[in-house]
Protein backbone atom coordinates (compact mmCIF):
# COMPACT_ATOMS: atom_id res chain seq x y z
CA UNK A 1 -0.71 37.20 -26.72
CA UNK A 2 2.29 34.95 -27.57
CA UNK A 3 1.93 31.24 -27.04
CA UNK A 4 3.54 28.94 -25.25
CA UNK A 5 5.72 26.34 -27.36
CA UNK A 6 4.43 22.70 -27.86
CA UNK A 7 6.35 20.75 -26.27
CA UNK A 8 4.39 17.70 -24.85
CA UNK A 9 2.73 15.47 -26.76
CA UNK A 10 -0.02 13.54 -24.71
CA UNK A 11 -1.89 10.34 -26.10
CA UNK A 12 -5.86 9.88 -26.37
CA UNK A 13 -5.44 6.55 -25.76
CA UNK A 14 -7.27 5.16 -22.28
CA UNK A 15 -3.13 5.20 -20.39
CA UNK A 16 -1.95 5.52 -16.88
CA UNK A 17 -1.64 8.90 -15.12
CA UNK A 18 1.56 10.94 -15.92
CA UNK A 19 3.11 12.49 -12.59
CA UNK A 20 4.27 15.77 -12.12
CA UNK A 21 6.63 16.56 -9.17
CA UNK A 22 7.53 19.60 -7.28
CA UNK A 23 6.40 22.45 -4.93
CA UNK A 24 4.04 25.10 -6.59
CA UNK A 25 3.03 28.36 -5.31
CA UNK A 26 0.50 30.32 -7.40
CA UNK A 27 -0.71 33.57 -6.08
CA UNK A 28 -2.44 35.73 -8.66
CA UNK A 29 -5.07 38.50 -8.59
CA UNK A 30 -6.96 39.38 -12.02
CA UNK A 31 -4.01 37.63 -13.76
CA UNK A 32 -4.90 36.50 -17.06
CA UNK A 33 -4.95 32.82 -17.67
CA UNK A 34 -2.38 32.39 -19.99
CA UNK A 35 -0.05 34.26 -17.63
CA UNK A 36 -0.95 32.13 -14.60
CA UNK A 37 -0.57 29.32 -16.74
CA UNK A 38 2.93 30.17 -17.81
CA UNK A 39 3.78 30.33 -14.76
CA UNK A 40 2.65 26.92 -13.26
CA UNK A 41 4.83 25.39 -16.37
CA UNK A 42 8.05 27.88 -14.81
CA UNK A 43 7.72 25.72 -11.41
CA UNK A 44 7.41 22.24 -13.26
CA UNK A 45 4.07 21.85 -13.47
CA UNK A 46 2.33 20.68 -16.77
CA UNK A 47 2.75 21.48 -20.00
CA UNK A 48 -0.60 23.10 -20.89
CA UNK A 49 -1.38 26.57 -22.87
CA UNK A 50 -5.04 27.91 -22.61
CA UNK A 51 -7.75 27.74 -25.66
CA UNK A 52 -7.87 30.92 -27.28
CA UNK A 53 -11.68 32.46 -26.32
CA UNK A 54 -10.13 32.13 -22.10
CA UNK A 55 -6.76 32.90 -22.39
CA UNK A 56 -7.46 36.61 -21.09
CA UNK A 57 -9.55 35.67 -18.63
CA UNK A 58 -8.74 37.27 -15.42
CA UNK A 59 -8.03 34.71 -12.97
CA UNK A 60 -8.15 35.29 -9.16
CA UNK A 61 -6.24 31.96 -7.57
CA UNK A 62 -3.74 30.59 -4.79
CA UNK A 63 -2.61 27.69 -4.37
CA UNK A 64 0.28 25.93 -2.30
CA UNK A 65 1.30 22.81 -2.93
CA UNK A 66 3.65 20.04 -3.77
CA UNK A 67 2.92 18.84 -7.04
CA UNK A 68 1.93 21.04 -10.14
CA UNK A 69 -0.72 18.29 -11.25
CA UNK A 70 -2.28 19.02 -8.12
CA UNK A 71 -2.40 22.50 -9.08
CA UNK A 72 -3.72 22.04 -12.51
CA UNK A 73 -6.29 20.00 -10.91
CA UNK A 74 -7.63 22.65 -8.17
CA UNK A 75 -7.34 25.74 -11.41
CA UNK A 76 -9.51 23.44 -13.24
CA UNK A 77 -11.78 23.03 -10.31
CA UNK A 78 -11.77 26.66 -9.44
CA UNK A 79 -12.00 28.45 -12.65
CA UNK A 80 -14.69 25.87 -14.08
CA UNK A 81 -12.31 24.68 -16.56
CA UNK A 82 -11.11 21.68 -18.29
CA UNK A 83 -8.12 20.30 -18.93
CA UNK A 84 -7.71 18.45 -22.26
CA UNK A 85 -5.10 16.52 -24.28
CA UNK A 86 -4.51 18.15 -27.95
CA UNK A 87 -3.88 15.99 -30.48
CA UNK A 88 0.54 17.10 -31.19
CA UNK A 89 0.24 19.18 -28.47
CA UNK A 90 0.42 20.16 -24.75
CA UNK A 91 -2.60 19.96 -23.21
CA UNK A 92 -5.07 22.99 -23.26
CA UNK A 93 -6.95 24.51 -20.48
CA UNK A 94 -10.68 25.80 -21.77
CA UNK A 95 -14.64 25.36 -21.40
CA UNK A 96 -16.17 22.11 -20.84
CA UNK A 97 -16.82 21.62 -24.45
CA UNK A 98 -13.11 21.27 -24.88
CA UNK A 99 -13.34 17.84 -23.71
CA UNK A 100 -14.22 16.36 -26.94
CA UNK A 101 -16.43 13.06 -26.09
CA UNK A 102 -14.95 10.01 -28.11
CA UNK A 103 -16.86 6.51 -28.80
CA UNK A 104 -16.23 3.12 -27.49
CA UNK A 105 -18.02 0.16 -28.38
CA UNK A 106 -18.42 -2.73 -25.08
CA UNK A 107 -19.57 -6.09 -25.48
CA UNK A 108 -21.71 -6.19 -22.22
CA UNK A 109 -23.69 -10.20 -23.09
CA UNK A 110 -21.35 -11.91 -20.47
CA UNK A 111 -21.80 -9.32 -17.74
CA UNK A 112 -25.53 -8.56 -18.23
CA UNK A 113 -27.15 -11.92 -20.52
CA UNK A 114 -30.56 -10.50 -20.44
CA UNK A 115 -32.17 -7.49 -22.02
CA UNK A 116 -33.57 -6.44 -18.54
CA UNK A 117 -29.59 -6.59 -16.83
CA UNK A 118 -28.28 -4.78 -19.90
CA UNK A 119 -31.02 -2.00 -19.09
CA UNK A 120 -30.60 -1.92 -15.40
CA UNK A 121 -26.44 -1.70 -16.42
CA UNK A 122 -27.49 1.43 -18.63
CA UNK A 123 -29.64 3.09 -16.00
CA UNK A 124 -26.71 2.56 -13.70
CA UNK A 125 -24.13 4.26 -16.06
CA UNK A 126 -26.44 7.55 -17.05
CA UNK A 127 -27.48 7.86 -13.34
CA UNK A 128 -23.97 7.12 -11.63
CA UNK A 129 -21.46 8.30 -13.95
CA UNK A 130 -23.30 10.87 -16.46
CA UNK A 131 -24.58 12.34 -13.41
CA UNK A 132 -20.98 12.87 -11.68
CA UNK A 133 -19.93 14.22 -14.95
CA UNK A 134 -22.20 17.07 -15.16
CA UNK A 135 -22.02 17.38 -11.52
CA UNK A 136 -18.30 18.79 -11.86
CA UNK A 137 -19.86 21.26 -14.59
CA UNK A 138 -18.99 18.95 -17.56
CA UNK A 139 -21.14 19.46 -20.79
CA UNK A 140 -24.37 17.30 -20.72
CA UNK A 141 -24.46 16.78 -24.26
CA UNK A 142 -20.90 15.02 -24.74
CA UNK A 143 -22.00 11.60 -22.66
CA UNK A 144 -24.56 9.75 -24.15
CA UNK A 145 -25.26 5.63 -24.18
CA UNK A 146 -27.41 3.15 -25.83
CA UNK A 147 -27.80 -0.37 -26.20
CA UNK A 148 -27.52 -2.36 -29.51
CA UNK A 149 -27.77 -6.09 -29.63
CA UNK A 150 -25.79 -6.80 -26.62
CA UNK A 151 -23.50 -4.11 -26.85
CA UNK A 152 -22.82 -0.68 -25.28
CA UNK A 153 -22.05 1.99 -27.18
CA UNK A 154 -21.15 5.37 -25.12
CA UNK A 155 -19.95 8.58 -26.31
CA UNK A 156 -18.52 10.67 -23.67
CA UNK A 157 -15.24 12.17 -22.38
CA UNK A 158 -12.20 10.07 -21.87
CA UNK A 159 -12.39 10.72 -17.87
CA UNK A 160 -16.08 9.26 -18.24
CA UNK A 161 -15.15 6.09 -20.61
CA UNK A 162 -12.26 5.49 -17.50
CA UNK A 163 -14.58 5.00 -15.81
CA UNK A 164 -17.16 2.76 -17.44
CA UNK A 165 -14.65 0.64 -18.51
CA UNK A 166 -13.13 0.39 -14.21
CA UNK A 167 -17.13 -0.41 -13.40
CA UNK A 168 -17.31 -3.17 -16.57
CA UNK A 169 -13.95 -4.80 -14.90
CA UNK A 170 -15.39 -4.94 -11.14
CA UNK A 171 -18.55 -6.26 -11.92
CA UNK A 172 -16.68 -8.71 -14.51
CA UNK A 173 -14.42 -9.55 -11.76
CA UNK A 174 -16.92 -10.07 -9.09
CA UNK A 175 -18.41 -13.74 -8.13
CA UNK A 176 -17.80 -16.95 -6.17
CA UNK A 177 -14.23 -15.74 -4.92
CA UNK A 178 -14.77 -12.38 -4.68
CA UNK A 179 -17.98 -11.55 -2.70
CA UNK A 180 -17.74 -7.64 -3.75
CA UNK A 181 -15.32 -5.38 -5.89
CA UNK A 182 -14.47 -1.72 -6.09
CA UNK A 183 -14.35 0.70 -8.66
CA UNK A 184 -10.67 1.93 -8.98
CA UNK A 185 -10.67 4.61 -11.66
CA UNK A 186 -6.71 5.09 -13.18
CA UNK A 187 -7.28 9.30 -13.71
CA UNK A 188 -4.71 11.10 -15.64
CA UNK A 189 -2.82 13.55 -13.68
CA UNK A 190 -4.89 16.73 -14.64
CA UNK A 191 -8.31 14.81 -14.66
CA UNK A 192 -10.32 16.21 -11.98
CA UNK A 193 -13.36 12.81 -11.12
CA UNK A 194 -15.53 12.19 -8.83
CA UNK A 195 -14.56 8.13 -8.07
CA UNK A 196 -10.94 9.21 -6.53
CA UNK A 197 -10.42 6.81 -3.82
CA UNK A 198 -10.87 7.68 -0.05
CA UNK A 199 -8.04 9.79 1.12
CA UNK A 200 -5.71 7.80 3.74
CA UNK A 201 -3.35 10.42 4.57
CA UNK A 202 -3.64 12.44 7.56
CA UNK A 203 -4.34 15.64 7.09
CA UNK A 204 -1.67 18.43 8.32
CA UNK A 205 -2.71 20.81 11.66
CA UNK A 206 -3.37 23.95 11.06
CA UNK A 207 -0.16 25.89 12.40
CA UNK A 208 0.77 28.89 12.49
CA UNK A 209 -0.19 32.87 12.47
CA UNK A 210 -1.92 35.21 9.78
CA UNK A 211 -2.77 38.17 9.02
CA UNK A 212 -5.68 39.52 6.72
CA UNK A 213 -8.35 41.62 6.87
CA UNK A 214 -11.53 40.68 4.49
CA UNK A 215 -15.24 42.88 4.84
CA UNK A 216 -17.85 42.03 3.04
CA UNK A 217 -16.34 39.80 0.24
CA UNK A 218 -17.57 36.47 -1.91
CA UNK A 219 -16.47 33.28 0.28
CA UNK A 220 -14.21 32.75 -2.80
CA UNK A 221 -12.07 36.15 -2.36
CA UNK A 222 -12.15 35.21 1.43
CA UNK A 223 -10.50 31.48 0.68
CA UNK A 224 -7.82 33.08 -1.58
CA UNK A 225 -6.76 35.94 0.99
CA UNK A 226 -5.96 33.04 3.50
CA UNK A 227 -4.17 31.11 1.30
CA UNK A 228 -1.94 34.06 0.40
CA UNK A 229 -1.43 34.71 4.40
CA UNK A 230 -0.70 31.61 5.32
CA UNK A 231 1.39 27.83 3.67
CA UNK A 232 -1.64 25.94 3.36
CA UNK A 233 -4.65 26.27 0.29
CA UNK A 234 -8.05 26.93 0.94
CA UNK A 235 -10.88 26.49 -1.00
CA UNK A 236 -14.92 26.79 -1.20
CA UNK A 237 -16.83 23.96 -2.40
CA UNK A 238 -15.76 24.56 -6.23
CA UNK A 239 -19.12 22.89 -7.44
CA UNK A 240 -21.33 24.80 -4.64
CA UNK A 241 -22.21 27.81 -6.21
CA UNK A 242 -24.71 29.32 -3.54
CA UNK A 243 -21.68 28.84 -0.90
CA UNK A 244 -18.82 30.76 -3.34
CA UNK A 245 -20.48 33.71 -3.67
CA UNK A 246 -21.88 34.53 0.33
CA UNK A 247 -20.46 37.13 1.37
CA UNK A 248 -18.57 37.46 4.58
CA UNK A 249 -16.08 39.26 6.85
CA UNK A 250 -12.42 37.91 8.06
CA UNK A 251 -9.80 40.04 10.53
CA UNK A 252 -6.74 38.82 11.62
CA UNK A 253 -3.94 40.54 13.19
CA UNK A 254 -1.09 37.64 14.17
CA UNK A 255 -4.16 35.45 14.83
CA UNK A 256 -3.71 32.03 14.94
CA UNK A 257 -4.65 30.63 11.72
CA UNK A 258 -6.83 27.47 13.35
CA UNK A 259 -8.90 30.52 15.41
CA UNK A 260 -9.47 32.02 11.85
CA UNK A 261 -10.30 28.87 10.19
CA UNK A 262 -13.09 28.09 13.07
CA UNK A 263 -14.34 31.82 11.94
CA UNK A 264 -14.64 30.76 8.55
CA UNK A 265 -16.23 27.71 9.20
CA UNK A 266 -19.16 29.47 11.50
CA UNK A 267 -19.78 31.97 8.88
CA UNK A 268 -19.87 29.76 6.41
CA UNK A 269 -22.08 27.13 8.38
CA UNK A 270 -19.64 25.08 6.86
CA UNK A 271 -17.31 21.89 7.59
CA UNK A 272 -12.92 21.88 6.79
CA UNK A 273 -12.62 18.36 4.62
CA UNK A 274 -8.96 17.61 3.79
CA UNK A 275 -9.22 16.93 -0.12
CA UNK A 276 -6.38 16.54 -2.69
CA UNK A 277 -4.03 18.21 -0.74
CA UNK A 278 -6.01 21.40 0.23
CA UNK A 279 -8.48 22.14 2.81
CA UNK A 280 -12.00 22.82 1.51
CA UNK A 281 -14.72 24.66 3.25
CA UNK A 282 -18.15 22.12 2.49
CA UNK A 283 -22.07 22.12 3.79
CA UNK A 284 -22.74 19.30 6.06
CA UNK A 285 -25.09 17.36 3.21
CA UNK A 286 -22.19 18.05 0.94
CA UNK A 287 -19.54 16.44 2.64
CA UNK A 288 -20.27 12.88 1.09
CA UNK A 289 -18.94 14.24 -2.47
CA UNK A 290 -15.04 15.13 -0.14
CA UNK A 291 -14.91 12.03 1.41
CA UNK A 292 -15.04 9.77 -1.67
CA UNK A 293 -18.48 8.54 -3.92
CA UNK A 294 -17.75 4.58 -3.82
CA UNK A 295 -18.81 1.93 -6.63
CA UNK A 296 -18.61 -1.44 -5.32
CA UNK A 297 -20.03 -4.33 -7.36
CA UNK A 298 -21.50 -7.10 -5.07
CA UNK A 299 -22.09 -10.96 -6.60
CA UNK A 300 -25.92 -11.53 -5.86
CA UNK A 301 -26.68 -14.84 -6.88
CA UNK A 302 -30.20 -16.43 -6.47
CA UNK A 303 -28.95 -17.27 -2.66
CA UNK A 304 -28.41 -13.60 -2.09
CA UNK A 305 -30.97 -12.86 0.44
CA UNK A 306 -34.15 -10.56 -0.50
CA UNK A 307 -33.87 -8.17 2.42
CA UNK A 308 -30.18 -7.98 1.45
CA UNK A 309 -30.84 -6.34 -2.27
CA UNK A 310 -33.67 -4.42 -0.47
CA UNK A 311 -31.52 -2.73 2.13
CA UNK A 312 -28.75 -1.55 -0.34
CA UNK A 313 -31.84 0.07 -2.56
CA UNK A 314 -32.43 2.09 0.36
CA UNK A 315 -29.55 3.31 1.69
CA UNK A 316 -28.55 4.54 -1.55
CA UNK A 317 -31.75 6.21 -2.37
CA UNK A 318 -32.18 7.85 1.20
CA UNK A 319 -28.31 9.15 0.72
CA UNK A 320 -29.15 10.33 -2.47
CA UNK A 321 -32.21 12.16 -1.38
CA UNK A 322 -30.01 13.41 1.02
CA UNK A 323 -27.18 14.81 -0.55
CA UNK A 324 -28.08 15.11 -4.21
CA UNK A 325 -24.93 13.11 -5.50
CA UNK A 326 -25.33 10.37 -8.03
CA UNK A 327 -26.06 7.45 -5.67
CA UNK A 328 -27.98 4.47 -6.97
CA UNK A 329 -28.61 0.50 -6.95
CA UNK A 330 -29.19 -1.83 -9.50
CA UNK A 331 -29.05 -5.25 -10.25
CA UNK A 332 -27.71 -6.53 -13.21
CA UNK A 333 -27.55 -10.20 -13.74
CA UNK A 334 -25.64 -11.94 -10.81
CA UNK A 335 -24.34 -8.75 -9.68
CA UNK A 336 -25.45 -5.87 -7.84
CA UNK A 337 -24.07 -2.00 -9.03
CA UNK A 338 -24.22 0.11 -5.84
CA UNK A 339 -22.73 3.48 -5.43
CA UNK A 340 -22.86 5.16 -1.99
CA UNK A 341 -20.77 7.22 0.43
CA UNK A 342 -17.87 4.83 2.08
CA UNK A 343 -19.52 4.90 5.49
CA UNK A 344 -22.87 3.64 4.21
CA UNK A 345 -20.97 0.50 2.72
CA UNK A 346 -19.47 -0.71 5.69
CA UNK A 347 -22.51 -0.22 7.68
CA UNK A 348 -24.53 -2.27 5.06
CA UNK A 349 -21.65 -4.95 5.20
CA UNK A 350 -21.69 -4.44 9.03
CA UNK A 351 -25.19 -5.38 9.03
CA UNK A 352 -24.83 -8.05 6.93
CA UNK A 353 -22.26 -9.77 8.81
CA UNK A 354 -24.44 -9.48 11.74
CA UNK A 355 -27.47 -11.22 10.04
CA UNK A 356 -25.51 -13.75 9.02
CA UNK A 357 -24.01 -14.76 12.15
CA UNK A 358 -27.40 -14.40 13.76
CA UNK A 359 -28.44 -17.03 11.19
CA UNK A 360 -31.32 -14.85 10.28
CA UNK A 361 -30.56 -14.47 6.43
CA UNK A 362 -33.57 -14.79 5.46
CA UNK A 363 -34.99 -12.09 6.93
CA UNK A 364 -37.56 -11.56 10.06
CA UNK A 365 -39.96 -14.58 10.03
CA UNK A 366 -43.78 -13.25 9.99
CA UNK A 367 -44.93 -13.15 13.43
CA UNK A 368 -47.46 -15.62 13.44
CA UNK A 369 -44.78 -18.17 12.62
CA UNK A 370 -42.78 -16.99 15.56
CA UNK A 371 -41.99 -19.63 18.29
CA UNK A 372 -42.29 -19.16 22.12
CA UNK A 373 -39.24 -19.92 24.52
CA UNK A 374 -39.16 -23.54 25.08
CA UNK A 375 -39.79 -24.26 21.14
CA UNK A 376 -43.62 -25.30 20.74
CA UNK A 377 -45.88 -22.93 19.19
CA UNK A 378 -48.05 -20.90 21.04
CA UNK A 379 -51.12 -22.67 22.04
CA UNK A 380 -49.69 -26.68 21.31
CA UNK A 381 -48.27 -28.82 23.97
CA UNK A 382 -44.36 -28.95 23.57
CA UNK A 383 -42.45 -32.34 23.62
CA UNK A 384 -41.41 -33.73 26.63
């Protein structure tokens, strides 16, 4: 097969996101890669060429949207893919491994003074952001940390060091002025992670009429017919393999495309989530990962209340039980690491305020210690 030119050069260096621009329609059925590929770059998207051992791959894929980074993103996502910047090069589309891990050395004494915060900022990082990692099928064996005399040293993929080194600045940033901080991770434009920030858009409705007729097929074939009948993209779950591959059965004759959507969604025992600009079809305890995994470093001083540090422990071990994403709490020094859906946030801080205007901060008194109305203890005259 004859390669695409090199054309873009692209910078391993820890840089803002480069933007692509312009509306993309893919729509390809046991295409190979590199052909699909060639012709993402035709409509403007990225420059990017795919590694030689998937570049006859036969790729099944729609897509329909406005930006070709976008697109790059949801191929990536779809095909189980990563993008990845070449050294003089455009950047190449191939397995996981292609994502060569790199090193960075973080001075970590400041944040975390003690051995037993540096630990608990450790723990934090291989349960949090490892853990997202390999969630989105990234190789387990390219992000690895350790501790040595004060200092971090982690060897793992540039998306991953982004975003150790966004978690290092909250928590650095966090104290007497600012109560809490959140993790904003600066992705490149074909980087595909999990800490994207909540999406404030509003989704488009789902207009008009298609026509399709699907029996028996993978969830995935069912996705990409839709998105070929109609101007929106559809998409299973990419990291839900169970869900991809049920089979099911869609018919549509000049059927409204919401009616076939709600079809979809009750075969599927599955929920529509509006996620970097395509709708994806999700299960319920799934829908956590969609609507945005959020880091948010809280300053816990010695006057942060017990109960307090308690309460976030549990919430993000009951919605990790729950979902099986990478949610956690630790405490490291003055600060507390917690990462949790959005929603369980504000209903912590909800709770919080509440306490605290209840004056109550220290948490239910035991009930022998418990006063009476009128202010004497049970079983002593009062004052008069």
């Amino acid at each position: 097969m004859r390669r695409l030119p090199c054309l873009l050069v692209f910078a391993l260096a820890l840089g803002p996101p480069i933007a692509h621009g312009g509306r993309v329609v893919l729509d390809t059925k046991e295409v190979e890669l590199e052909r699909v590929l060639a012709l993402l770059v035709a409509q403007g998207g990225p420059r990017v060429v795919a590694a030689p051992d998937v570049a006859e791959r036969p790729i099944t894929f729609a897509v329909k949207t406005d930006a070709g980074s976008r697109a790059l993103r949801w191929l990536c996502r779809h095909s189980g893919l990563v993008a990845a910047p070449g050294a003089n090069g455009p950047l190449t589309l191939g397995r996981p491994a292609i994502d060569k891990p790199i090193v960075k050395d973080y001075k970590v004494t400041r944040l975390a003074e003690t051995e037993k915060a540096q630990e608990a900022l450790l723990d934090f990082i291989t349960h949090v952001c490892f853990a997202a990692h390999r969630l989105q099928g990234g190789d387990a064996a390219a992000a690895e940390a350790k501790l040595e005399k004060g200092r971090l040293k982690v060897r793992a993929p540039i998306p991953v060091q982004r975003e150790i080194l966004a978690l290092l600045r909250a928590a650095a940033e966090t104290g007497e002025r600012h109560a809490n901080e959140v993790l904003r991770v600066v992705y490149a434009s074909h980087e595909t992670g999990l800490f994207l920030p909540r999406g404030s858009a509003r989704p488009p409705k789902l207009t008009g009429k298609v026509t399709l007729d699907v029996t028996d097929e993978t969830a995935d074939a069912a996705t990409w017919a839709l998105t070929s009948a109609s101007t929106a993209s559809f998409f299973i779950d990419p990291w839900d393999k169970a869900l991809r591959e049920r089979h099911i059965s869609l018919e549509a004759d000049g059927t409204a495309l919401a009616d076939v959507v709600k079809q979809l969604e009750t075969q599927l025992d599955a929920r529509r989530v509006w996620y970097d600009g395509a709708w994806v079809l999700v299960r319920e305890q799934r829908l956590p990962l969609f609507d945005g995994t959020l880091v948010r470093a809280y300053y816990a001083p010695s006057a942060f209340r017990p109960w307090a540090e308690q309460r976030l422990r549990r919430l993000a071990g009951a919605a990790g039980q729950r979902s099986g994403l990478p949610y956690a709490a630790e405490r490291v020094g003055d600060r507390i690491l917690a990462s949790m859906p959005p929603d369980v946030h504000e209903s912590f801080e909800a709770f919080r305020e509440r306490r605290d205007e209840e004056g109550d901060n220290d948490g239910p008194r035991p009930r022998h210690d418990r006063r009476p109305k009128g202010g004497a203890r049970k079983g002593r005259p009062g004052k008069r």
